[in-house]
C-alpha atoms as a PDB file:
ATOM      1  CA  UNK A   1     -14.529 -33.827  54.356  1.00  0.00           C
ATOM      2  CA  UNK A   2     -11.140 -35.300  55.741  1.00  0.00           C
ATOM      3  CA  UNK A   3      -8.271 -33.408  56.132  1.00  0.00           C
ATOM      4  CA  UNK A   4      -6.430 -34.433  53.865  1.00  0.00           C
ATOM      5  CA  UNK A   5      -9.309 -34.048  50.932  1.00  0.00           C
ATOM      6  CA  UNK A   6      -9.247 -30.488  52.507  1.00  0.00           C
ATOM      7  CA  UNK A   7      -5.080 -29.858  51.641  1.00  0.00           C
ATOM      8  CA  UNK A   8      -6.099 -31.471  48.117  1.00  0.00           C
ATOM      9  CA  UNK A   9      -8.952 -29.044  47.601  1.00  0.00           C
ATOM     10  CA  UNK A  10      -6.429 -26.239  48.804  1.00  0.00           C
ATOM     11  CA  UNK A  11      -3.527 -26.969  47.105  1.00  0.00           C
ATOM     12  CA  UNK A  12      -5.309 -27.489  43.595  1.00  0.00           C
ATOM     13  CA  UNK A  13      -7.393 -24.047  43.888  1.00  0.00           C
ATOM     14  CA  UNK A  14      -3.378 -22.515  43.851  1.00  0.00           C
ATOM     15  CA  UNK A  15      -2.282 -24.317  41.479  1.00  0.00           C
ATOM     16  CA  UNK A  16      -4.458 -24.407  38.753  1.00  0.00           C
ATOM     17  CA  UNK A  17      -5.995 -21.466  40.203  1.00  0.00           C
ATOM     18  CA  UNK A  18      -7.165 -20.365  36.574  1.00  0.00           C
ATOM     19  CA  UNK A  19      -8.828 -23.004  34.564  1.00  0.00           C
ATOM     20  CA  UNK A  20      -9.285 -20.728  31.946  1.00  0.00           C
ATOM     21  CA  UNK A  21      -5.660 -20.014  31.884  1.00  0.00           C
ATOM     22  CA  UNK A  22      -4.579 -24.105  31.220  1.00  0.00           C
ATOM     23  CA  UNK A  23      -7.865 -24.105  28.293  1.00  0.00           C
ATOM     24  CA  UNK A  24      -6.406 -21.483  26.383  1.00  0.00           C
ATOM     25  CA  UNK A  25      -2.900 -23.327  26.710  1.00  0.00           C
ATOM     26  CA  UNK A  26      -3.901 -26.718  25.748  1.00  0.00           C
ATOM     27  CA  UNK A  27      -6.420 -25.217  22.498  1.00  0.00           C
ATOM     28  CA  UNK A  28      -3.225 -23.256  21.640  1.00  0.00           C
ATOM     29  CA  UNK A  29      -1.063 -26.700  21.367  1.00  0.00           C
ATOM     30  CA  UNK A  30      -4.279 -28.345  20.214  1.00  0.00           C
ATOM     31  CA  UNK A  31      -4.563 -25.948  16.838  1.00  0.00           C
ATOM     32  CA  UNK A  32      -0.482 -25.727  16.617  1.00  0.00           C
ATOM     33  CA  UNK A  33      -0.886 -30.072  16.680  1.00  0.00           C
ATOM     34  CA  UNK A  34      -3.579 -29.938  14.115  1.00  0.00           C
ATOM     35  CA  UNK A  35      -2.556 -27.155  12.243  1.00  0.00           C
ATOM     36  CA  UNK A  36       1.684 -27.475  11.973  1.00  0.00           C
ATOM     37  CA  UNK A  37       1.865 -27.172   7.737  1.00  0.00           C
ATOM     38  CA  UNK A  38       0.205 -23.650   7.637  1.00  0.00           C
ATOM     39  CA  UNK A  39       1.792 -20.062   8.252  1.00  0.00           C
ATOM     40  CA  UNK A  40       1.226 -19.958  12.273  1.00  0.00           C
ATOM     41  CA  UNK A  41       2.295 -16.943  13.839  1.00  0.00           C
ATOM     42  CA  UNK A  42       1.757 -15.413  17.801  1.00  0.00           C
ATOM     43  CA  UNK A  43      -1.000 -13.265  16.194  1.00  0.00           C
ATOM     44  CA  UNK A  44      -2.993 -15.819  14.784  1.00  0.00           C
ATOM     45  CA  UNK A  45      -2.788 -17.709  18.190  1.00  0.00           C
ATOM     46  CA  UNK A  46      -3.429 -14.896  20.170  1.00  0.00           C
ATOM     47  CA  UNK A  47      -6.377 -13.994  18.049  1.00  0.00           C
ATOM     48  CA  UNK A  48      -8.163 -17.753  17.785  1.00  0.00           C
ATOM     49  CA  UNK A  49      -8.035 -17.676  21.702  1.00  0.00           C
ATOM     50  CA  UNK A  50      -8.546 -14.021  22.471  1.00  0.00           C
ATOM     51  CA  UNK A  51      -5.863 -13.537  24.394  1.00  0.00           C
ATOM     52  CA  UNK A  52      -2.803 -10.712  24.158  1.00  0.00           C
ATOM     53  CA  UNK A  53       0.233 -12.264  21.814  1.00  0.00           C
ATOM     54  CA  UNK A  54       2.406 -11.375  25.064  1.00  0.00           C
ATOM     55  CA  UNK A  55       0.205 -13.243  27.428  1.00  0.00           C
ATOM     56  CA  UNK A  56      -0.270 -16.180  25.543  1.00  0.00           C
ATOM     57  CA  UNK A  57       3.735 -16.372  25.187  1.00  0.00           C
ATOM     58  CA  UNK A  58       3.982 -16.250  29.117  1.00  0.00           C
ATOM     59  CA  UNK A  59       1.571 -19.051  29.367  1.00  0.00           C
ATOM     60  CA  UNK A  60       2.211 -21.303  27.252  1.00  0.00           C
ATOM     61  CA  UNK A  61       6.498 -20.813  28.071  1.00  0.00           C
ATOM     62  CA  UNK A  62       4.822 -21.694  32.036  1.00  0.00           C
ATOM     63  CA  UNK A  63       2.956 -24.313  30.954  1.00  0.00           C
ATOM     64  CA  UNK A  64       4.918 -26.367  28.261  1.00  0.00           C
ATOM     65  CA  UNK A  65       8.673 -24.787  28.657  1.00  0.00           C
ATOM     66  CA  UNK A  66       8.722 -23.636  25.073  1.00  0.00           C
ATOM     67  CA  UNK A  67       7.464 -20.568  23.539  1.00  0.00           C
ATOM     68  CA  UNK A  68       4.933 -21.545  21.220  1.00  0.00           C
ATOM     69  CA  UNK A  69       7.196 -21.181  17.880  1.00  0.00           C
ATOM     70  CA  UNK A  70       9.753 -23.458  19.416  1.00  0.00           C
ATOM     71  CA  UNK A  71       6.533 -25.919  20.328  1.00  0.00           C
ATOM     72  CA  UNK A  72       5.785 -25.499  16.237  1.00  0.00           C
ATOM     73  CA  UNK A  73       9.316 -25.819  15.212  1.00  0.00           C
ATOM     74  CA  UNK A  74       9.642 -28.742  17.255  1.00  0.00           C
ATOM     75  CA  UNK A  75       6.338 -30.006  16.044  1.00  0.00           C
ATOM     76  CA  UNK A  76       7.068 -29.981  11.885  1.00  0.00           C
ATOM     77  CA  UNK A  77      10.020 -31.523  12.738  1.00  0.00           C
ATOM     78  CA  UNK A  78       8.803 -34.432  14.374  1.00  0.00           C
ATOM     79  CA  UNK A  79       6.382 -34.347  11.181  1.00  0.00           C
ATOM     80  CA  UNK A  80       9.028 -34.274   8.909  1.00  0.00           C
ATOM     81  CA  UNK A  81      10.825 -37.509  10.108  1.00  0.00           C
ATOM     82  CA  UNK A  82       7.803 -39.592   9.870  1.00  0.00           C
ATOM     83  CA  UNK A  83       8.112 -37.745   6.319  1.00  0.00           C
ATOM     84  CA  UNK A  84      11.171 -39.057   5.340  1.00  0.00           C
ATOM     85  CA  UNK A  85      11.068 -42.133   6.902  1.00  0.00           C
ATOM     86  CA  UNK A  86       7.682 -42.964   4.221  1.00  0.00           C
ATOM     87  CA  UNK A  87      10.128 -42.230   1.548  1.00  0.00           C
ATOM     88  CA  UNK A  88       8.817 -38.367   0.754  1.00  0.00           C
ATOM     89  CA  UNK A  89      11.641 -36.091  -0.845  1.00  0.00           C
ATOM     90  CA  UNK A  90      13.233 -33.865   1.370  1.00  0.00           C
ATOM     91  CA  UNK A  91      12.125 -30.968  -0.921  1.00  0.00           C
ATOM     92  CA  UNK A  92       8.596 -32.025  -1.066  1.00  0.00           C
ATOM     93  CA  UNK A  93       8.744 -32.588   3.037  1.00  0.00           C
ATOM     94  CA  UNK A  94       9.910 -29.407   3.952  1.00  0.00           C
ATOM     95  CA  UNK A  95       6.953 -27.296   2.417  1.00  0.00           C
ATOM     96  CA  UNK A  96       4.801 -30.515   3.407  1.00  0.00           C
ATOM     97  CA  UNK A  97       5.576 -29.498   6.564  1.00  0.00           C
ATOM     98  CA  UNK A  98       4.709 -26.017   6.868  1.00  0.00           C
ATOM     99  CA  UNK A  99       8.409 -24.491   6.358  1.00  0.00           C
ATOM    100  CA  UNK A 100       8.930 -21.800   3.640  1.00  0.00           C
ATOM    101  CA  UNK A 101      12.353 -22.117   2.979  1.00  0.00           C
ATOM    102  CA  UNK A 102      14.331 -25.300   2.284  1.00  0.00           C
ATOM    103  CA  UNK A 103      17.583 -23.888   3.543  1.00  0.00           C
ATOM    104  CA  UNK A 104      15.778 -22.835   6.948  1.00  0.00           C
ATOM    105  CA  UNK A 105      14.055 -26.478   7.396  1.00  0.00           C
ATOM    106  CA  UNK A 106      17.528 -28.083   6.184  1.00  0.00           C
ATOM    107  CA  UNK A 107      19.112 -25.816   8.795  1.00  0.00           C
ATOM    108  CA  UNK A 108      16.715 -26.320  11.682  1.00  0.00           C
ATOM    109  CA  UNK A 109      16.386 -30.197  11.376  1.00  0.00           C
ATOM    110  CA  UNK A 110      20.266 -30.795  11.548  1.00  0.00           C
ATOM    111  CA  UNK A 111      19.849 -28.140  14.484  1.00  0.00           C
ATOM    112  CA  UNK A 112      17.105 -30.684  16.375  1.00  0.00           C
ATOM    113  CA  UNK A 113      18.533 -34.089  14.898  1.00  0.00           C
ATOM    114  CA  UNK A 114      21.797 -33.902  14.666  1.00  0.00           C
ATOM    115  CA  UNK A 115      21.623 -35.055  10.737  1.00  0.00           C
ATOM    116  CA  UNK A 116      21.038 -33.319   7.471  1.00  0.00           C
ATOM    117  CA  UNK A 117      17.082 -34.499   6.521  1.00  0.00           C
ATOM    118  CA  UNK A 118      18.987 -36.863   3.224  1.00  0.00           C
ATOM    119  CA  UNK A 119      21.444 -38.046   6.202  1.00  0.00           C
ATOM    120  CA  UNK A 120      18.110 -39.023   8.486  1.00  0.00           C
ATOM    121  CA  UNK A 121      16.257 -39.952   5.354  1.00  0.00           C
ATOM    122  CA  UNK A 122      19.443 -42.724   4.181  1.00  0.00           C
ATOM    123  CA  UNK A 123      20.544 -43.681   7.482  1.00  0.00           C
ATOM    124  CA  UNK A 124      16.336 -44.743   7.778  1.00  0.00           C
ATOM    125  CA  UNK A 125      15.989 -46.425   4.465  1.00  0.00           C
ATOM    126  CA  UNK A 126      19.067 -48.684   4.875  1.00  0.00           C
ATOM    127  CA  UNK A 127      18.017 -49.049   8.424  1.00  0.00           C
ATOM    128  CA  UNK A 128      14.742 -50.461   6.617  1.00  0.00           C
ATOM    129  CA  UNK A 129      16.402 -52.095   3.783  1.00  0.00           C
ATOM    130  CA  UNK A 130      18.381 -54.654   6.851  1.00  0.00           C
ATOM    131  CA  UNK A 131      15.117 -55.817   7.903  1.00  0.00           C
ATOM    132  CA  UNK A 132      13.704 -56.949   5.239  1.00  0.00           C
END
């Protein structure tokens, strides 16, 4: 073994010194990915990976820079463009989506975007509309 192979070998035994550690990060995101439209709180994810709530929160706020709510916000949002853009009400997107309250999803999306969701939703379809 070179040298160098052995500073490799070194250097990746600190930094991902606990595989275990990255798994439970990445399954968290997985299930958040996979499961964005249903009532996801730090208990549930702490529970499907068996890890504390606090933990988990540390990890995944090391690993991704968001805590995992902000990850799931950011998440039904992104879900909720692709949403509108197809033509789906805003009403009818915002509980698609996993959000309970209109108000909150109207509030958040304006937050992330910039734009009211019927704002992102016209400014797409005439966007659409000059194409064709």
């Amino acid at each position: 073994m070179t040298f160098y192979q052995r500073e490799i070998n070194r250097i990746n035994s600190i930094i991902y010194s606990n595989q275990e550690q990255i798994e439970t990060v990445i399954g968290v995101r997985n299930y958040i990915d996979n499961n964005y439209d249903k009532n996801l709180n730090l208990d549930l994810l702490s529970r499907f990976r068996f890890v504390s709530k606090f933990h988990l929160l540390r990890l995944f706020k090391k690993h991704y820079g968001l805590t995992p709510r902000q990850y799931l916000i950011d998440k039904r949002i992104e879900k909720s463009k692709e949403q509108l853009k197809n033509g789906m009400s805003v009403t009818e997107t915002c509980f698609a989506v996993g959000f309970e309250s209109l108000g909150s999803f109207s509030t958040l999306f304006k937050t992330k975007t910039g734009k009211s969701p019927s704002e992102f939703q016209n400014e797409q379809l005439s966007r659409s509309k000059l194409y064709w």
